[in-house]
N, C-alpha and C. Protein backbone atom coordinates (compact mmCIF):
# COMPACT_ATOMS: atom_id res chain seq x y z
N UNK A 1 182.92 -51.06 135.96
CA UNK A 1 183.52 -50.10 136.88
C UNK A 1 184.53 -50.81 137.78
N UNK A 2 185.91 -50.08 137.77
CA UNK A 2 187.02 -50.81 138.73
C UNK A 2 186.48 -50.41 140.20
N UNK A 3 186.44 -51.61 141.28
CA UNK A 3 186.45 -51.10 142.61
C UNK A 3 187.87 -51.10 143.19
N UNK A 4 188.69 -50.44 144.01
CA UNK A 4 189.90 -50.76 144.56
C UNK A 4 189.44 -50.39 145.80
N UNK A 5 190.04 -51.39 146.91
CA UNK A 5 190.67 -51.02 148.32
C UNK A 5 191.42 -51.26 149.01
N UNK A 6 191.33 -49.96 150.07
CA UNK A 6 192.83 -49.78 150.68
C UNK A 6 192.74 -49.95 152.44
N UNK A 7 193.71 -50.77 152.79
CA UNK A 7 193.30 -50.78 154.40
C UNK A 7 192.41 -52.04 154.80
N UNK A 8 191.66 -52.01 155.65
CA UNK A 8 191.02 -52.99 156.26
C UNK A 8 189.71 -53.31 155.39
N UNK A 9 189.69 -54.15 155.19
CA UNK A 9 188.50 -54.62 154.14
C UNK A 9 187.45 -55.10 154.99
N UNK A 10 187.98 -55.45 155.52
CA UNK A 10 186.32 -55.90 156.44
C UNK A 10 185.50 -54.73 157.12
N UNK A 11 185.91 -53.56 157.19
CA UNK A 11 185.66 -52.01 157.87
C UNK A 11 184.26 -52.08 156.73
N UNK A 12 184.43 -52.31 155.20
CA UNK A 12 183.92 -51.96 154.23
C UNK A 12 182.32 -52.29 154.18
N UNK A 13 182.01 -53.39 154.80
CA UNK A 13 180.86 -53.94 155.39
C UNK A 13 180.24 -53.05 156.40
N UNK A 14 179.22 -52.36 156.14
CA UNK A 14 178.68 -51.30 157.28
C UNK A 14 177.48 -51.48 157.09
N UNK A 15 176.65 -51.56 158.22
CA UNK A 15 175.14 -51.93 158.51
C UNK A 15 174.69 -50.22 158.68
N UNK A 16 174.24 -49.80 157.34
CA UNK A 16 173.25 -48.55 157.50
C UNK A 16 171.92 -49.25 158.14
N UNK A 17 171.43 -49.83 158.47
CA UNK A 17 170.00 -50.08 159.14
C UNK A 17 169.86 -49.16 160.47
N UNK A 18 171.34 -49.22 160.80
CA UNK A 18 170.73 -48.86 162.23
C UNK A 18 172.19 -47.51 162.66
N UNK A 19 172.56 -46.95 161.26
CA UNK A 19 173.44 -45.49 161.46
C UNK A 19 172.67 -44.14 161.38
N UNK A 20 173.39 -42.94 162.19
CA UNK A 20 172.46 -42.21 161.91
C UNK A 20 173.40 -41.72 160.81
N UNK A 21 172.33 -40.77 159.95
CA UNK A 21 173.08 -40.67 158.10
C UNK A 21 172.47 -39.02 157.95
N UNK A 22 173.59 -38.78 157.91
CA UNK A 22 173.61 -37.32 157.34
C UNK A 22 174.02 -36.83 155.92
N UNK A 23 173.09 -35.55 155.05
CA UNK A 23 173.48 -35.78 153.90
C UNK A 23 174.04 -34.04 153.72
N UNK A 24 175.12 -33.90 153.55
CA UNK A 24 175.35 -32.46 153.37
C UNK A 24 175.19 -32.39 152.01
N UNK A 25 174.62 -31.17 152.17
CA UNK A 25 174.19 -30.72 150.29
C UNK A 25 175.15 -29.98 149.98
N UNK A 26 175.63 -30.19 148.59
CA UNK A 26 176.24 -29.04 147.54
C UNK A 26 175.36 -28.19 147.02
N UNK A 27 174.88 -26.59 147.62
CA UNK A 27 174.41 -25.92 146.79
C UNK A 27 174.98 -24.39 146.67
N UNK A 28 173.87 -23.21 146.89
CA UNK A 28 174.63 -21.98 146.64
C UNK A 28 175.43 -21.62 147.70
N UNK A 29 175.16 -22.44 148.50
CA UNK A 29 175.75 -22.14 150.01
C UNK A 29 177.36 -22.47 150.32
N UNK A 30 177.75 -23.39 149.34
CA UNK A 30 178.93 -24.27 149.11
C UNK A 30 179.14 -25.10 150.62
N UNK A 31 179.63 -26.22 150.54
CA UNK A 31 180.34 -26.61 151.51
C UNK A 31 181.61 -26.34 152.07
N UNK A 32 181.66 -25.46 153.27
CA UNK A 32 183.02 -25.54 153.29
C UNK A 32 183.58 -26.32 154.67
N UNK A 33 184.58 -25.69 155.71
CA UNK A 33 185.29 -26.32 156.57
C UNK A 33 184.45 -26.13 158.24
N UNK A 34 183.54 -25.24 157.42
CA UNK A 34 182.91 -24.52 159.22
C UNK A 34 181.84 -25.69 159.01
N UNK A 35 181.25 -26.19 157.91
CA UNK A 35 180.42 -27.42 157.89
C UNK A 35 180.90 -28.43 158.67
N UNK A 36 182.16 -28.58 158.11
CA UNK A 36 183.07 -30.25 158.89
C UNK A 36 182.83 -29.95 160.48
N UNK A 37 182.98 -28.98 161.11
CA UNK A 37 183.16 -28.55 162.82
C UNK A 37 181.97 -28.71 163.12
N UNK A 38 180.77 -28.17 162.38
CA UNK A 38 179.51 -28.50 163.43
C UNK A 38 178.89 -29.26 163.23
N UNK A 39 179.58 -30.14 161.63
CA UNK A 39 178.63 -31.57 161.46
C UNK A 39 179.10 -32.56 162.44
N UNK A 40 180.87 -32.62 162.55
CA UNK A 40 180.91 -33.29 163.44
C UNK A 40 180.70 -33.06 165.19
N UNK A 41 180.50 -31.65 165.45
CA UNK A 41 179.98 -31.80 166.97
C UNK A 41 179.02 -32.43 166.90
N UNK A 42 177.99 -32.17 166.34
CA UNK A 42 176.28 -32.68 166.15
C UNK A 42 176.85 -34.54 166.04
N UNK A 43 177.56 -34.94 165.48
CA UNK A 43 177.64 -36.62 165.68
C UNK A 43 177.85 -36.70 167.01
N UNK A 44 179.26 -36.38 167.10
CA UNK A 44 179.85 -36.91 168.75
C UNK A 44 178.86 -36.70 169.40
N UNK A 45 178.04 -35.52 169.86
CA UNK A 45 177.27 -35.48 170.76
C UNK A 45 175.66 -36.59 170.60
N UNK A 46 175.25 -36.43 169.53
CA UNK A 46 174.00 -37.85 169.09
C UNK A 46 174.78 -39.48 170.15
N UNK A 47 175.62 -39.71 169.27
CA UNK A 47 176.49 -41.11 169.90
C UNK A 47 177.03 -40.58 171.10
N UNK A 48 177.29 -39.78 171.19
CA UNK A 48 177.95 -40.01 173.19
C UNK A 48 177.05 -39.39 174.20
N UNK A 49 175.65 -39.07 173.63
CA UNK A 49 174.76 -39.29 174.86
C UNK A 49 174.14 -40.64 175.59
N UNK A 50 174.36 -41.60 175.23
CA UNK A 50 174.10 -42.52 175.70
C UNK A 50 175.44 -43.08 176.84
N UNK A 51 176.20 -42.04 176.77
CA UNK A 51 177.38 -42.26 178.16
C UNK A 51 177.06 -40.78 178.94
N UNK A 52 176.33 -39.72 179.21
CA UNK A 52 176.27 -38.69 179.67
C UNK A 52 176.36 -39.82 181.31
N UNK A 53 175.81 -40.61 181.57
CA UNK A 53 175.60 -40.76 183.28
C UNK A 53 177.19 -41.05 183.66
N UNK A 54 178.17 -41.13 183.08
CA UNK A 54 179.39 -41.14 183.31
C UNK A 54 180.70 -40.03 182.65
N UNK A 55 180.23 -39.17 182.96
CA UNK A 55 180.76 -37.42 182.79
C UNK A 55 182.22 -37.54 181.94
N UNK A 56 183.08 -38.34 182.87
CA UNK A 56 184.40 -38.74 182.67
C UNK A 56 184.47 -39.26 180.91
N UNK A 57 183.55 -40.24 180.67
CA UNK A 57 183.27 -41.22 179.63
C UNK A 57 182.78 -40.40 178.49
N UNK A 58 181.69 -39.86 178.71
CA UNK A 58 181.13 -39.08 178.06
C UNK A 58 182.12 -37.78 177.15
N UNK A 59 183.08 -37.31 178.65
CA UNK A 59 183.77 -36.35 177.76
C UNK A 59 184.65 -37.26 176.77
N UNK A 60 185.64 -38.39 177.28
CA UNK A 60 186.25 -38.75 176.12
C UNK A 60 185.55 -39.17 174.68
N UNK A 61 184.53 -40.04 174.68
CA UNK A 61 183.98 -40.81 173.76
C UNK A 61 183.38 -39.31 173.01
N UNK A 62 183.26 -37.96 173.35
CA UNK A 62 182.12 -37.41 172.87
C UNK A 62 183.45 -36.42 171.81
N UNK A 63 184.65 -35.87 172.39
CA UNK A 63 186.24 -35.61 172.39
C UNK A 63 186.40 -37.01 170.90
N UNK A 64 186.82 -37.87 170.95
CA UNK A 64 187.21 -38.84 170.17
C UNK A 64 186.70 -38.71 168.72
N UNK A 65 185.06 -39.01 169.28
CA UNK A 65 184.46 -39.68 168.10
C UNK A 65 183.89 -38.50 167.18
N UNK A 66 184.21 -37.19 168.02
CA UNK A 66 184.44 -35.48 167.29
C UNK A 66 185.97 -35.07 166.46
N UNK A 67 186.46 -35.78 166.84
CA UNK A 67 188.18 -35.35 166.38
C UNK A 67 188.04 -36.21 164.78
N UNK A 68 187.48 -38.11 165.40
CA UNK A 68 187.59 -39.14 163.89
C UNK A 68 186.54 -38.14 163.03
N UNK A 69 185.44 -37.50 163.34
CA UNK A 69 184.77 -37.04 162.42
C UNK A 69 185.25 -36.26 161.49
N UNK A 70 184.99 -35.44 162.42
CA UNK A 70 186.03 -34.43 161.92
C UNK A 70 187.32 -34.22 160.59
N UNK A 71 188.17 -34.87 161.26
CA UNK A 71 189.27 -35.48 160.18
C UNK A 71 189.00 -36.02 158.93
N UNK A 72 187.88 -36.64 159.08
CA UNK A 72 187.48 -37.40 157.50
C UNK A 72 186.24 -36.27 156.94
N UNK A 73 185.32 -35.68 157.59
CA UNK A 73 185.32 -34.44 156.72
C UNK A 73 185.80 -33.34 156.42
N UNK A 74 186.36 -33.12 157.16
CA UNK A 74 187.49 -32.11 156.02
C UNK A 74 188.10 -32.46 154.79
N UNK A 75 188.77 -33.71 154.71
CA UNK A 75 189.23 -34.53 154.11
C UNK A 75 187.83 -35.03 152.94
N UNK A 76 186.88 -35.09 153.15
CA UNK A 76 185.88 -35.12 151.97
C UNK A 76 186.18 -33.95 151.41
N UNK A 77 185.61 -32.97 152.18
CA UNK A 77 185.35 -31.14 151.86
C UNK A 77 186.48 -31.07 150.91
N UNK A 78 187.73 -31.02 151.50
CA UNK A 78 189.03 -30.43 150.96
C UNK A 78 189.08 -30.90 149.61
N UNK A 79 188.90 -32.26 149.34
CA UNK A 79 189.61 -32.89 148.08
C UNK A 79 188.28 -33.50 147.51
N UNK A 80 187.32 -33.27 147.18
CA UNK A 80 185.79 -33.81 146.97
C UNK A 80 185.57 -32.80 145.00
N UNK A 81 184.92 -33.32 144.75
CA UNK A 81 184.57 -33.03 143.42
C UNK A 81 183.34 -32.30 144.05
N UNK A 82 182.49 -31.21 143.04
CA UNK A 82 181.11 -30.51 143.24
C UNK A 82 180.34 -31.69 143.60
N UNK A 83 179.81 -31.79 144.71
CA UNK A 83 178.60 -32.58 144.79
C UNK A 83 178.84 -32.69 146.59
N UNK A 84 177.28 -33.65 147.20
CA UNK A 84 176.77 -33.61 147.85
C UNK A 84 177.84 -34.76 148.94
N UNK A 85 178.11 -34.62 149.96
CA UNK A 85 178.73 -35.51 151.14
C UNK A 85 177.51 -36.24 151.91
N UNK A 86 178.02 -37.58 151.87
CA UNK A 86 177.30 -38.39 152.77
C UNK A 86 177.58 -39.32 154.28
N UNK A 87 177.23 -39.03 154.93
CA UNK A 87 178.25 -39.37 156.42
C UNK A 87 177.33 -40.65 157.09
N UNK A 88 177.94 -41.66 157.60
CA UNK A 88 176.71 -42.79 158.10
C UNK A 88 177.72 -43.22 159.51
N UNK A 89 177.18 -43.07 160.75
CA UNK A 89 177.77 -43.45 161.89
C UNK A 89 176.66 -43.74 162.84
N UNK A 90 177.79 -45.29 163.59
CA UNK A 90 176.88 -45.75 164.39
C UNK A 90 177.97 -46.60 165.44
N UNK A 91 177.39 -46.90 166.34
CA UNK A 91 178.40 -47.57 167.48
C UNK A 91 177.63 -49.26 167.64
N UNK A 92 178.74 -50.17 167.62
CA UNK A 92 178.49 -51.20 167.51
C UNK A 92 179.27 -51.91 168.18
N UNK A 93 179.11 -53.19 168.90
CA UNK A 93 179.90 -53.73 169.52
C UNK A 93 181.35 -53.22 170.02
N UNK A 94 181.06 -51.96 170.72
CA UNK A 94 182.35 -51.89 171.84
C UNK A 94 183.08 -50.81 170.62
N UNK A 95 182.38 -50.42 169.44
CA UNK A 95 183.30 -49.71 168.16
C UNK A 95 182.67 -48.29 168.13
N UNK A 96 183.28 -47.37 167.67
CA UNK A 96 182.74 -46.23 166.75
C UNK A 96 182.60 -46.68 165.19
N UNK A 97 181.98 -46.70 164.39
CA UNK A 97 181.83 -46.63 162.76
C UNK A 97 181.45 -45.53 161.95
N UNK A 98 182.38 -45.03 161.11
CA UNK A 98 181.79 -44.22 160.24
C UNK A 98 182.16 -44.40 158.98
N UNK A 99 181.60 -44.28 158.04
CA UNK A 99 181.47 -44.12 156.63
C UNK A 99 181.05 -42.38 156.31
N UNK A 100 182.55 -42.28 155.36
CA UNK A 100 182.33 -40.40 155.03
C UNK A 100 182.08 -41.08 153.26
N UNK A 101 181.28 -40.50 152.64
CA UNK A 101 181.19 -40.90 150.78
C UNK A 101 181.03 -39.51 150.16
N UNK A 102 182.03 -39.49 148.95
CA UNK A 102 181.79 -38.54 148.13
C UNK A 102 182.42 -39.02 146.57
N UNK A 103 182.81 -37.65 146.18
CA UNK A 103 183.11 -37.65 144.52
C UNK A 103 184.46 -37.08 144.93
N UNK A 104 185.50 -37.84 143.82
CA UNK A 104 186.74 -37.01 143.88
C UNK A 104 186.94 -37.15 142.35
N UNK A 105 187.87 -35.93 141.72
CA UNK A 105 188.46 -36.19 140.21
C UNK A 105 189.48 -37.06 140.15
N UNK A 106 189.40 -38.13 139.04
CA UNK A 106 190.26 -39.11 138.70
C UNK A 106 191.77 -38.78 138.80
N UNK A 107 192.40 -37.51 139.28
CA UNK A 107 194.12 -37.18 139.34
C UNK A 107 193.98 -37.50 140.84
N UNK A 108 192.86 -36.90 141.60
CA UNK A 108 192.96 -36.98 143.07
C UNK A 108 192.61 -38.30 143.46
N UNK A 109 192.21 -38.88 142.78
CA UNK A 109 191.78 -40.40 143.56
C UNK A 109 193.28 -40.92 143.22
N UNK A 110 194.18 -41.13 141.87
CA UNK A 110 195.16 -41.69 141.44
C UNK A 110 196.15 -41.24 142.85
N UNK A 111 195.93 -39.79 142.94
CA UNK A 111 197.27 -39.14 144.13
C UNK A 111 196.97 -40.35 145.25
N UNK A 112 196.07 -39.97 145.65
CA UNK A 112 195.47 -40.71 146.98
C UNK A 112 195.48 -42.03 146.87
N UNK A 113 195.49 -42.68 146.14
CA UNK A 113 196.17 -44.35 145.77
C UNK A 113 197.49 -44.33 146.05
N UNK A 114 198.44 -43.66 145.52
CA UNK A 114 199.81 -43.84 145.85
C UNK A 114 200.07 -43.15 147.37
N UNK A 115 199.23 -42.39 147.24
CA UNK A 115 199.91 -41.93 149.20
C UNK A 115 199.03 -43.27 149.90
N UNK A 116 197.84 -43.86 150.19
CA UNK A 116 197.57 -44.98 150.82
C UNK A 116 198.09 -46.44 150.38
N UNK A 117 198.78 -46.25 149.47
CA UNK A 117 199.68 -47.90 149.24
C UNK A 117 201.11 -47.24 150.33
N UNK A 118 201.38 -46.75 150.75
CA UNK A 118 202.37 -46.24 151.84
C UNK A 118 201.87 -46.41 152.91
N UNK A 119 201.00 -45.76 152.96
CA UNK A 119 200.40 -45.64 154.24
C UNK A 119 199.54 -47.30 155.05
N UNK A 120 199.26 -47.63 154.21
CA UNK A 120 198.79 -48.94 155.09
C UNK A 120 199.27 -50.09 154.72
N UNK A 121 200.93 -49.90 154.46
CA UNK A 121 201.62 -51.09 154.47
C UNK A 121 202.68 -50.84 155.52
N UNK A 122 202.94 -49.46 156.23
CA UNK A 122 203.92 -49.08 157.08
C UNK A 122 203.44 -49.24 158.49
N UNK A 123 204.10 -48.48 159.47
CA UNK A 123 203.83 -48.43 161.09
C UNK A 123 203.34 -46.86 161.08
N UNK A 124 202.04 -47.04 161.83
CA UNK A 124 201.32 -45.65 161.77
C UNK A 124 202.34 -44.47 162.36
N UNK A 125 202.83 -45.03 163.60
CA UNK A 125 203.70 -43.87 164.66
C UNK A 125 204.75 -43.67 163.90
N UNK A 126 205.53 -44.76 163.05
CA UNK A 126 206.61 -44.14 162.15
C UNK A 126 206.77 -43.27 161.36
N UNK A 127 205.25 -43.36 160.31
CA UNK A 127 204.63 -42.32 159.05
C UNK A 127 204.54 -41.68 159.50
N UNK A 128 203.57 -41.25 161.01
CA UNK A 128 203.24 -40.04 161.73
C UNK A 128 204.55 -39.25 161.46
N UNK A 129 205.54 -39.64 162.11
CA UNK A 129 207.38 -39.10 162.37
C UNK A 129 207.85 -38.80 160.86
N UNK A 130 208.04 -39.59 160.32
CA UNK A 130 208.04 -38.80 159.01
C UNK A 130 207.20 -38.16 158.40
N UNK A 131 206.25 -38.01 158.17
CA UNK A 131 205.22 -36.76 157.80
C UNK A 131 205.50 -35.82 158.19
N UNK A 132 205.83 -35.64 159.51
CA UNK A 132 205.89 -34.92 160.08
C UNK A 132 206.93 -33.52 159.81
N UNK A 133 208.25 -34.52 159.72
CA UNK A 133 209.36 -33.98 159.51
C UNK A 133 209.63 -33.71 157.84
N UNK A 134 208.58 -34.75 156.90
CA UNK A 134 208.54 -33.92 155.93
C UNK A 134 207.78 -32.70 155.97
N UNK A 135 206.70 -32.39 156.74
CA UNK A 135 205.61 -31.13 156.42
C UNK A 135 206.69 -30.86 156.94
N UNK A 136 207.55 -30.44 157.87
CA UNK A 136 208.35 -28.74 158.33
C UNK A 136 209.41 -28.51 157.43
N UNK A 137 210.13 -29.74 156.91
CA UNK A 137 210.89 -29.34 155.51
C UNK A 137 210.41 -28.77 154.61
N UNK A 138 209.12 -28.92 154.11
CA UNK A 138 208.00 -28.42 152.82
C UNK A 138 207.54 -27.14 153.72
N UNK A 139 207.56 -26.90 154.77
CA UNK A 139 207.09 -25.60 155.02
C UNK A 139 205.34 -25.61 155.61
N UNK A 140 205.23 -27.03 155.53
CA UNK A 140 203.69 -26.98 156.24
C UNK A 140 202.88 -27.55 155.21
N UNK A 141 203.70 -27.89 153.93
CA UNK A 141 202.89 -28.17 152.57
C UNK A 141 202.54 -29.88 152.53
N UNK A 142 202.35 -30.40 153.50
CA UNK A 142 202.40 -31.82 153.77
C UNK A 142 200.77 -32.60 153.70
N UNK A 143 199.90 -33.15 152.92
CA UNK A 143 199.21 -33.94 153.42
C UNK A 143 199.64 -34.97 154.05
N UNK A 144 198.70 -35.52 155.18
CA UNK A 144 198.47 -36.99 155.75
C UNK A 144 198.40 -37.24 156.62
N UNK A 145 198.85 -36.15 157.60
CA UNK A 145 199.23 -35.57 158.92
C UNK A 145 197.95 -36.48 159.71
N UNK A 146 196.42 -35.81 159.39
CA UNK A 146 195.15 -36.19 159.96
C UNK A 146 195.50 -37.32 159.95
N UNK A 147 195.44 -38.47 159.38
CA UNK A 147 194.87 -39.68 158.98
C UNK A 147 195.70 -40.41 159.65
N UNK A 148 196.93 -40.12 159.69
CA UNK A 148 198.57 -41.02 160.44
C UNK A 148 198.30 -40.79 162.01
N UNK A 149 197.57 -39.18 162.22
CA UNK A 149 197.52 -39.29 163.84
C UNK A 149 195.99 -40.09 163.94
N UNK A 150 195.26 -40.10 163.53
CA UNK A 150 194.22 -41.02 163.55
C UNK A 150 194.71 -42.47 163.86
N UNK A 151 195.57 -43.16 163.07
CA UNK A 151 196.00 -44.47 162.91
C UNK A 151 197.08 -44.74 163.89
N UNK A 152 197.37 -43.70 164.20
CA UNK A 152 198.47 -43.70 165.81
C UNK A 152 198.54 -43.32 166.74
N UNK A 153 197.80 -42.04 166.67
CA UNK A 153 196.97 -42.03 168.06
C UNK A 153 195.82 -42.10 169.12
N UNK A 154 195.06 -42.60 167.89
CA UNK A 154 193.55 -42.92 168.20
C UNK A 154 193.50 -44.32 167.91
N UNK A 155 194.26 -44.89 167.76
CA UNK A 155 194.13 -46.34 167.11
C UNK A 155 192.79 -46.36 166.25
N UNK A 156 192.47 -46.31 165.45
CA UNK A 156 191.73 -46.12 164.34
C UNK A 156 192.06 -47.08 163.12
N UNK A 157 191.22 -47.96 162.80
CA UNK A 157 191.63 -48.44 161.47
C UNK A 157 190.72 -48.05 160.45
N UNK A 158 191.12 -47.91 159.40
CA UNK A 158 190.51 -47.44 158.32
C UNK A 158 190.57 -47.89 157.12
N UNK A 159 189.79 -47.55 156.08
CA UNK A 159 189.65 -48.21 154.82
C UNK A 159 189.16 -47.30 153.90
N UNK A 160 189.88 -47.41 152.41
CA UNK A 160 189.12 -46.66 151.65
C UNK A 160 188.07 -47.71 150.43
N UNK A 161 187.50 -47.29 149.51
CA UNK A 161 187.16 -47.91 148.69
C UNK A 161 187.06 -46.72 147.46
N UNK A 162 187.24 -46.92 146.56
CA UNK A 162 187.51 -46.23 145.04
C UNK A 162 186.73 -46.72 144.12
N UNK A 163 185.63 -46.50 143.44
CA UNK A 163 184.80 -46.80 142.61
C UNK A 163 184.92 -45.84 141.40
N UNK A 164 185.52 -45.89 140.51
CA UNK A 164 185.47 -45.33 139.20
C UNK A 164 184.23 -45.07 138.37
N UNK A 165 183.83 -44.08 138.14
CA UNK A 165 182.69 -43.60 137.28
C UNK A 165 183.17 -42.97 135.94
N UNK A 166 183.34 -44.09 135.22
CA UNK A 166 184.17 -43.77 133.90
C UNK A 166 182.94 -42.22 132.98
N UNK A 167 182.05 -42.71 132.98
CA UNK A 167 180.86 -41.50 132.31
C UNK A 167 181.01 -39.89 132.17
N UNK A 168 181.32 -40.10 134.08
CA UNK A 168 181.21 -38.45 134.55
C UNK A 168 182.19 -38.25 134.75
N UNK A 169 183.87 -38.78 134.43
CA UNK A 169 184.81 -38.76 134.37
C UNK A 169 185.35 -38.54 136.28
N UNK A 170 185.05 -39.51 137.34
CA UNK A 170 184.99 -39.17 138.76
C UNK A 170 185.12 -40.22 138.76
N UNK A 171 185.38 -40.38 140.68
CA UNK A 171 185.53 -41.62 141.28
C UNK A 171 184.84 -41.45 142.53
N UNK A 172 183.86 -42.24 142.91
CA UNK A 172 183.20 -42.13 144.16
C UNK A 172 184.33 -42.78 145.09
N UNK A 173 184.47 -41.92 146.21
CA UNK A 173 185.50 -42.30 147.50
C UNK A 173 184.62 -42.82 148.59
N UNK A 174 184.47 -43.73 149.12
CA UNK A 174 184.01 -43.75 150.64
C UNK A 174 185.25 -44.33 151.65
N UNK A 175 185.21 -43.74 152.58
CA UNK A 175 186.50 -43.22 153.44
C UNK A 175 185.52 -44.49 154.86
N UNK A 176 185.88 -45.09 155.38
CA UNK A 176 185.72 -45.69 156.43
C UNK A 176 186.64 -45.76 157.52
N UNK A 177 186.03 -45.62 158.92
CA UNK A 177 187.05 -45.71 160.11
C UNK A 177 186.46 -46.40 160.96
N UNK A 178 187.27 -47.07 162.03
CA UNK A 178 186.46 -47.65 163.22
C UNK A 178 187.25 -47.48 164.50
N UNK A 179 186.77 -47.45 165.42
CA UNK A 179 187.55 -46.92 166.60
C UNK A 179 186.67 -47.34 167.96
N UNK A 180 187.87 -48.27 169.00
CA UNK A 180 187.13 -48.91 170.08
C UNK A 180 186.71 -47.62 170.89
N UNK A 181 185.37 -48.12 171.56
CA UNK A 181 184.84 -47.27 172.78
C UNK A 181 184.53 -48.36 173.98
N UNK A 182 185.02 -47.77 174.83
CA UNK A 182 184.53 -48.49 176.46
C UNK A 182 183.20 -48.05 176.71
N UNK A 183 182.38 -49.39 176.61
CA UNK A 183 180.54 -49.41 176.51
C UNK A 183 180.37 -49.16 178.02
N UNK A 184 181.56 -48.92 179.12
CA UNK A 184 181.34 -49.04 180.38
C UNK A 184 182.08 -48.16 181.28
């Protein structure tokens, strides 16, 4: 099995011992986008109660680490093959961490290779600006938008990893981000 990755490689290293891990199921229920909104309130709020005695803190870190969620599940949801999403986040030294994992079909993992060999060899605020100005030329038809304001305005680094499952004709995606928090 080919592994490829994209972005920060060291992100790729994640200590599940001590994340909390959520498993959204694929069933009759389907997954859709109203999942991504209250899976990720339910994180931000788990990880940013441990800043509630500082109101101020609390709202940003709880705001932030709801927006990074967020963004990367939809981004499972949207482009994910039938099957089950797995989410693992935890705060670590002064960081937010999350790991989003799923299934994507081998055209969408290939797409998503050539849009992230762009994307994390450029300047985030630049791509942002062009994305940008390509989605209103295309009419709104633009991926990347999420991920560029992630990487430019959240300072966020991220990583993907691509694991090919030649069998079931898929590629397992796990999507990684990390993002500083003030422990104070």
């Amino acid at each position: 099995m080919a592994i490829v990755l994209y972005g920060r490689e060291h992100l790729v290293s994640f200590d599940t011992g001590h994340a909390l891990r959520l498993r959204l199921l694929d069933g009759p229920l389907h997954l859709a986008w109203k999942h991504s909104a209250m899976t990720s309130d339910f994180i931000a709020e788990m990880i940013a109660l441990s800043f509630r005695p500082s109101p101020q803190q609390y709202k940003v870190v709880r705001h932030d680490i709801g927006y990074v969620t967020n963004e990367l599940l939809e981004n499972a949801i949207k482009f994910r093959m039938q099957g089950d999403i797995v989410i693992e986040a935890l705060v670590e030294a002064e960081s937010f961490r999350i790991r989003v994992s799923n299934f994507v079909d081998d055209e969408t993992a290939v797409r998503f290779q050539h849009f992230l060999s762009n994307v994390t060899t450029g300047d985030p605020g630049d791509l942002l600006i062009q994305q940008i100005e390509a989605s209103v030329a295309a009419s709104g038809n633009i991926s990347g938008l999420g991920l560029l304001t992630l990487m430019s305005d959240y300072q966020a680094h991220l990583a993907w990893r691509f694991e090919e499952d030649r069998p079931h004709k898929r590629t397992k995606l796990e999507t990684y981000a990390a993002m500083a928090i003030a422990l104070s």
